[in-house]
C-alpha atoms as a PDB file:
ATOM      1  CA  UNK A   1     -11.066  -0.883  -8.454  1.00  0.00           C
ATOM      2  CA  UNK A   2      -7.370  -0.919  -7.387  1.00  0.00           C
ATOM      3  CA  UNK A   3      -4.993  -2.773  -9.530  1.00  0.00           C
ATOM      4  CA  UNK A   4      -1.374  -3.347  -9.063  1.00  0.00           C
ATOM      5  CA  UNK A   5       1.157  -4.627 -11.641  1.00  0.00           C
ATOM      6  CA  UNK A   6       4.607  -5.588 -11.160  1.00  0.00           C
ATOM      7  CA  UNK A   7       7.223  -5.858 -14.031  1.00  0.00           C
ATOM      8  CA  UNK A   8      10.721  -6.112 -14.586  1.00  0.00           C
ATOM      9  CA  UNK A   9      11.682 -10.163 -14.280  1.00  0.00           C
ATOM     10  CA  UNK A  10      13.364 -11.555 -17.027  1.00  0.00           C
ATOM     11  CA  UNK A  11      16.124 -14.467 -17.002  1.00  0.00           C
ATOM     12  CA  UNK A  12      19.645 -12.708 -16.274  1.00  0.00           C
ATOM     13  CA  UNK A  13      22.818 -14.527 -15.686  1.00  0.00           C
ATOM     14  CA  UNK A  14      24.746 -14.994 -12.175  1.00  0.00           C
ATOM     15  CA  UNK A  15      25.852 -11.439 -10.782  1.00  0.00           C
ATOM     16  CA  UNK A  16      23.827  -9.719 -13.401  1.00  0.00           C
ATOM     17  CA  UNK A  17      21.451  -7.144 -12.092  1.00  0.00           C
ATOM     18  CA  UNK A  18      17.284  -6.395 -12.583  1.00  0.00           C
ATOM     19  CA  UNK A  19      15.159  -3.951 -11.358  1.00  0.00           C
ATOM     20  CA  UNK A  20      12.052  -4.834 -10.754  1.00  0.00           C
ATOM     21  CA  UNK A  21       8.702  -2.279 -10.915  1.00  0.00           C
ATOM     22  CA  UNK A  22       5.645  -2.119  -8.967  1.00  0.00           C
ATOM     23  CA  UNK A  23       2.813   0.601  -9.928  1.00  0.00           C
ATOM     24  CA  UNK A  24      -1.241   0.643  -9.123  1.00  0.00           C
ATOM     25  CA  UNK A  25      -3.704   2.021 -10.813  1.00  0.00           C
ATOM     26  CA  UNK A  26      -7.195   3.060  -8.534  1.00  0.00           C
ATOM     27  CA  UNK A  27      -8.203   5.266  -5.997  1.00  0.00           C
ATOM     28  CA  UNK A  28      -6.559   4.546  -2.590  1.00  0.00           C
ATOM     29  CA  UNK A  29      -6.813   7.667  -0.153  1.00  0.00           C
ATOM     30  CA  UNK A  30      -4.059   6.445   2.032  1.00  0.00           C
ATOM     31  CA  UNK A  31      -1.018   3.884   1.533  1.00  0.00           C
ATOM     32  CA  UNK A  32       0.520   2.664   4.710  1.00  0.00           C
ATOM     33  CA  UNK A  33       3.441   0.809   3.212  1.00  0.00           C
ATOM     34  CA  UNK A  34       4.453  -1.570   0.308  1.00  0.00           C
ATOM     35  CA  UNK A  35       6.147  -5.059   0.072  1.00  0.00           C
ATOM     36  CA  UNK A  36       7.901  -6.880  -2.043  1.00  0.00           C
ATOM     37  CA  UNK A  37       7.734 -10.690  -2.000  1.00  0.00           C
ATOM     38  CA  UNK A  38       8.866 -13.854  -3.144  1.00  0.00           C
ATOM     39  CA  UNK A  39       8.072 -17.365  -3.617  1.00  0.00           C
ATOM     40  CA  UNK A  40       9.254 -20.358  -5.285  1.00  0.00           C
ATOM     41  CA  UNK A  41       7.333 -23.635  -6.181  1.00  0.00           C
ATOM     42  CA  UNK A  42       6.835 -25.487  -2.713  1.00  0.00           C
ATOM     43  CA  UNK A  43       7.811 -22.373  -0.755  1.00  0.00           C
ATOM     44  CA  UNK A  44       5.549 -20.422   1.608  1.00  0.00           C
ATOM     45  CA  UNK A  45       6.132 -16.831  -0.044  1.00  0.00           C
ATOM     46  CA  UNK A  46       8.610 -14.604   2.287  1.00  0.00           C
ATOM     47  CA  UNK A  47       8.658 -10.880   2.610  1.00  0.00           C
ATOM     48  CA  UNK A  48      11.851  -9.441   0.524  1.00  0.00           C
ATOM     49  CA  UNK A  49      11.667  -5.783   1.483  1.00  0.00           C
ATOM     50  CA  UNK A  50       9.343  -2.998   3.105  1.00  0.00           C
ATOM     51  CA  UNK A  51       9.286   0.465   2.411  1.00  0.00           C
ATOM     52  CA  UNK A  52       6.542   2.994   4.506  1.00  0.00           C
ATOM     53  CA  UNK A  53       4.747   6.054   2.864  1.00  0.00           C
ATOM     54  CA  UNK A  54       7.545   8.202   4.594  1.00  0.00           C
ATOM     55  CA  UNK A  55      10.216   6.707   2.647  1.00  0.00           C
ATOM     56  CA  UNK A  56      11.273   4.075   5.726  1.00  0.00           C
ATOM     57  CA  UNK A  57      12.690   1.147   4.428  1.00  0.00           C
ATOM     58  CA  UNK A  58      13.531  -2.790   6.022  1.00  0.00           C
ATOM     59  CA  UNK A  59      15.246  -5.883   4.867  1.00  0.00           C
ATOM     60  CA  UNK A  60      14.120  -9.192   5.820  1.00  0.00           C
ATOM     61  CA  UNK A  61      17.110 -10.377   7.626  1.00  0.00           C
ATOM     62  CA  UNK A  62      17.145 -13.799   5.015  1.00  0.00           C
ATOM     63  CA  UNK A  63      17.776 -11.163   2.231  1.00  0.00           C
ATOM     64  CA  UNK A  64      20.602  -8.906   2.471  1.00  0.00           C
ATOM     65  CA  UNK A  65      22.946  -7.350   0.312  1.00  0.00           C
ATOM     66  CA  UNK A  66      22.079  -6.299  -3.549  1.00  0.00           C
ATOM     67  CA  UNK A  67      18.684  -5.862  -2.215  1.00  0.00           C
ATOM     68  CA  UNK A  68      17.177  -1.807  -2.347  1.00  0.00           C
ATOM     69  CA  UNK A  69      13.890  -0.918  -2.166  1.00  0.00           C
ATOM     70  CA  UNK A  70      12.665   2.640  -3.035  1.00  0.00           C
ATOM     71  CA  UNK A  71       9.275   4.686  -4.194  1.00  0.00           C
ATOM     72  CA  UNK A  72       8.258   7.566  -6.456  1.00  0.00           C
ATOM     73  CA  UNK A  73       5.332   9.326  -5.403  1.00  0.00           C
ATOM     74  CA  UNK A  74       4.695  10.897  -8.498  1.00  0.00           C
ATOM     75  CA  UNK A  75       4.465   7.688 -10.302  1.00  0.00           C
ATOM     76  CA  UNK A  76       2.749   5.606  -7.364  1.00  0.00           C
ATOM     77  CA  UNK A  77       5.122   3.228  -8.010  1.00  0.00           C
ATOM     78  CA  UNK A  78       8.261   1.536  -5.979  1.00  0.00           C
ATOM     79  CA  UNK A  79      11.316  -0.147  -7.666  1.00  0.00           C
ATOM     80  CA  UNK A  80      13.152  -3.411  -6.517  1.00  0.00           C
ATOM     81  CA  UNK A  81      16.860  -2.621  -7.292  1.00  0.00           C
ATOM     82  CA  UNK A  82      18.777  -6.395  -7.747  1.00  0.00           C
ATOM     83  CA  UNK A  83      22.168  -6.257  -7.892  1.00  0.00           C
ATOM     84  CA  UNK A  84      24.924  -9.299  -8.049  1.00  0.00           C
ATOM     85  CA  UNK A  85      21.837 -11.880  -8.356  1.00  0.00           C
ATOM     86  CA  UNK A  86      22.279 -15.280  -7.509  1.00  0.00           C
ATOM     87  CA  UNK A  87      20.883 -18.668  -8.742  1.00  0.00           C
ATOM     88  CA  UNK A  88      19.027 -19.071  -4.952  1.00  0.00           C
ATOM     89  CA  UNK A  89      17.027 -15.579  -5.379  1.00  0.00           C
ATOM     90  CA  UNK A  90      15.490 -16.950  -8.824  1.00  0.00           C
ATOM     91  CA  UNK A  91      11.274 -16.966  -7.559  1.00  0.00           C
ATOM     92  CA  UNK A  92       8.418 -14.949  -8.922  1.00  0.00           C
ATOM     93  CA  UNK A  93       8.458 -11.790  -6.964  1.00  0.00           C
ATOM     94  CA  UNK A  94       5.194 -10.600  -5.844  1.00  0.00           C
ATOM     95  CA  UNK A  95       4.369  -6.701  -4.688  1.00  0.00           C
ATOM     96  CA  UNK A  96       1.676  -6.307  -2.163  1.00  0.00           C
ATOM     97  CA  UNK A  97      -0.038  -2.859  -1.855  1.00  0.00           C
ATOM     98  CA  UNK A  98      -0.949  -1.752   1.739  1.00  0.00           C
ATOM     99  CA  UNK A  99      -3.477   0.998   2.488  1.00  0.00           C
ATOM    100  CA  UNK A 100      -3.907   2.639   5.930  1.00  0.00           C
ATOM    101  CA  UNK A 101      -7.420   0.723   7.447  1.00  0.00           C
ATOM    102  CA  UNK A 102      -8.347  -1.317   4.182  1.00  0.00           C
ATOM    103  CA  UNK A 103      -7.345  -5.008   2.683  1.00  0.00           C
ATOM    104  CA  UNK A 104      -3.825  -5.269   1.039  1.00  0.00           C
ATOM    105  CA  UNK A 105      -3.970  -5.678  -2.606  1.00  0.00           C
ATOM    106  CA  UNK A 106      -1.579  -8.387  -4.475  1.00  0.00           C
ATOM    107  CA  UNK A 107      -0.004  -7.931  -7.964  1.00  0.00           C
ATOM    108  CA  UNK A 108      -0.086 -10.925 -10.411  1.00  0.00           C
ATOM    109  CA  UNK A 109       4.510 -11.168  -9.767  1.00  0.00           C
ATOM    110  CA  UNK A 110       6.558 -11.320 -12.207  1.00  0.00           C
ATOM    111  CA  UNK A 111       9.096 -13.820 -12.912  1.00  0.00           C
ATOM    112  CA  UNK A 112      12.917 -13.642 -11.914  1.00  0.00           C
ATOM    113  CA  UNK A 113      15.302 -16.117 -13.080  1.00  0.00           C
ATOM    114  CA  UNK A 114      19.056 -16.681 -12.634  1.00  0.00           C
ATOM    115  CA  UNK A 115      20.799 -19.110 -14.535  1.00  0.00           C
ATOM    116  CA  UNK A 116      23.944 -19.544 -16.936  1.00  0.00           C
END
């Protein structure tokens, strides 16, 4: 059974910076890429940042700037780097796991708050 966690959120002040975790415990034989996502309350949730098994990354074009994405394969894990955070990007940021030819897998998100 494949789990994936995500950690990292906490309450942080304007301009402050997170960086957010995303590992999976499990057998999967092949990952095609990851996701991060995020949603606030009355919000369909929208797709944050991409990054493929070869290292590829994309941007959603709504989110740009102190957005980076990146993976460790040793770890099975990517990383959400947030930098200069602002009130608008406080949500609950989700990571969705995607294998090649099987279902995606959600993590439970974690929360990510910006506030004085």
């Amino acid at each position: 059974q494949v789990q994936v966690v995500e950690s990292g959120g906490d309450l942080v002040q304007p301009g402050g910076s997170l960086r957010l975790s995303c590992a999976f415990s499990g057998t999967i034989f092949r990952i095609y890429d990851w996701r991060w996502y995020r949603q606030t309350p009355g919000k369909q949730r929208e797709l944050v940042s991409r990054i493929t098994s070869g290292g590829g990354t994309t941007d959603a074009d709504a989110v740009k700037g102190g957005l980076t994405i990146s993976g460790d394969d040793d770890k099975n894990a990517v990383f959400l780097q947030m930098n200069d955070l602002k009130p608008e990007e406080t949500a609950m940021y989700y990571c969705n796991l995607r294998p090649t030819g099987a279902v995606a897998y959600w993590g439970q998100g974690t929360q990510v708050t910006v506030s004085v």
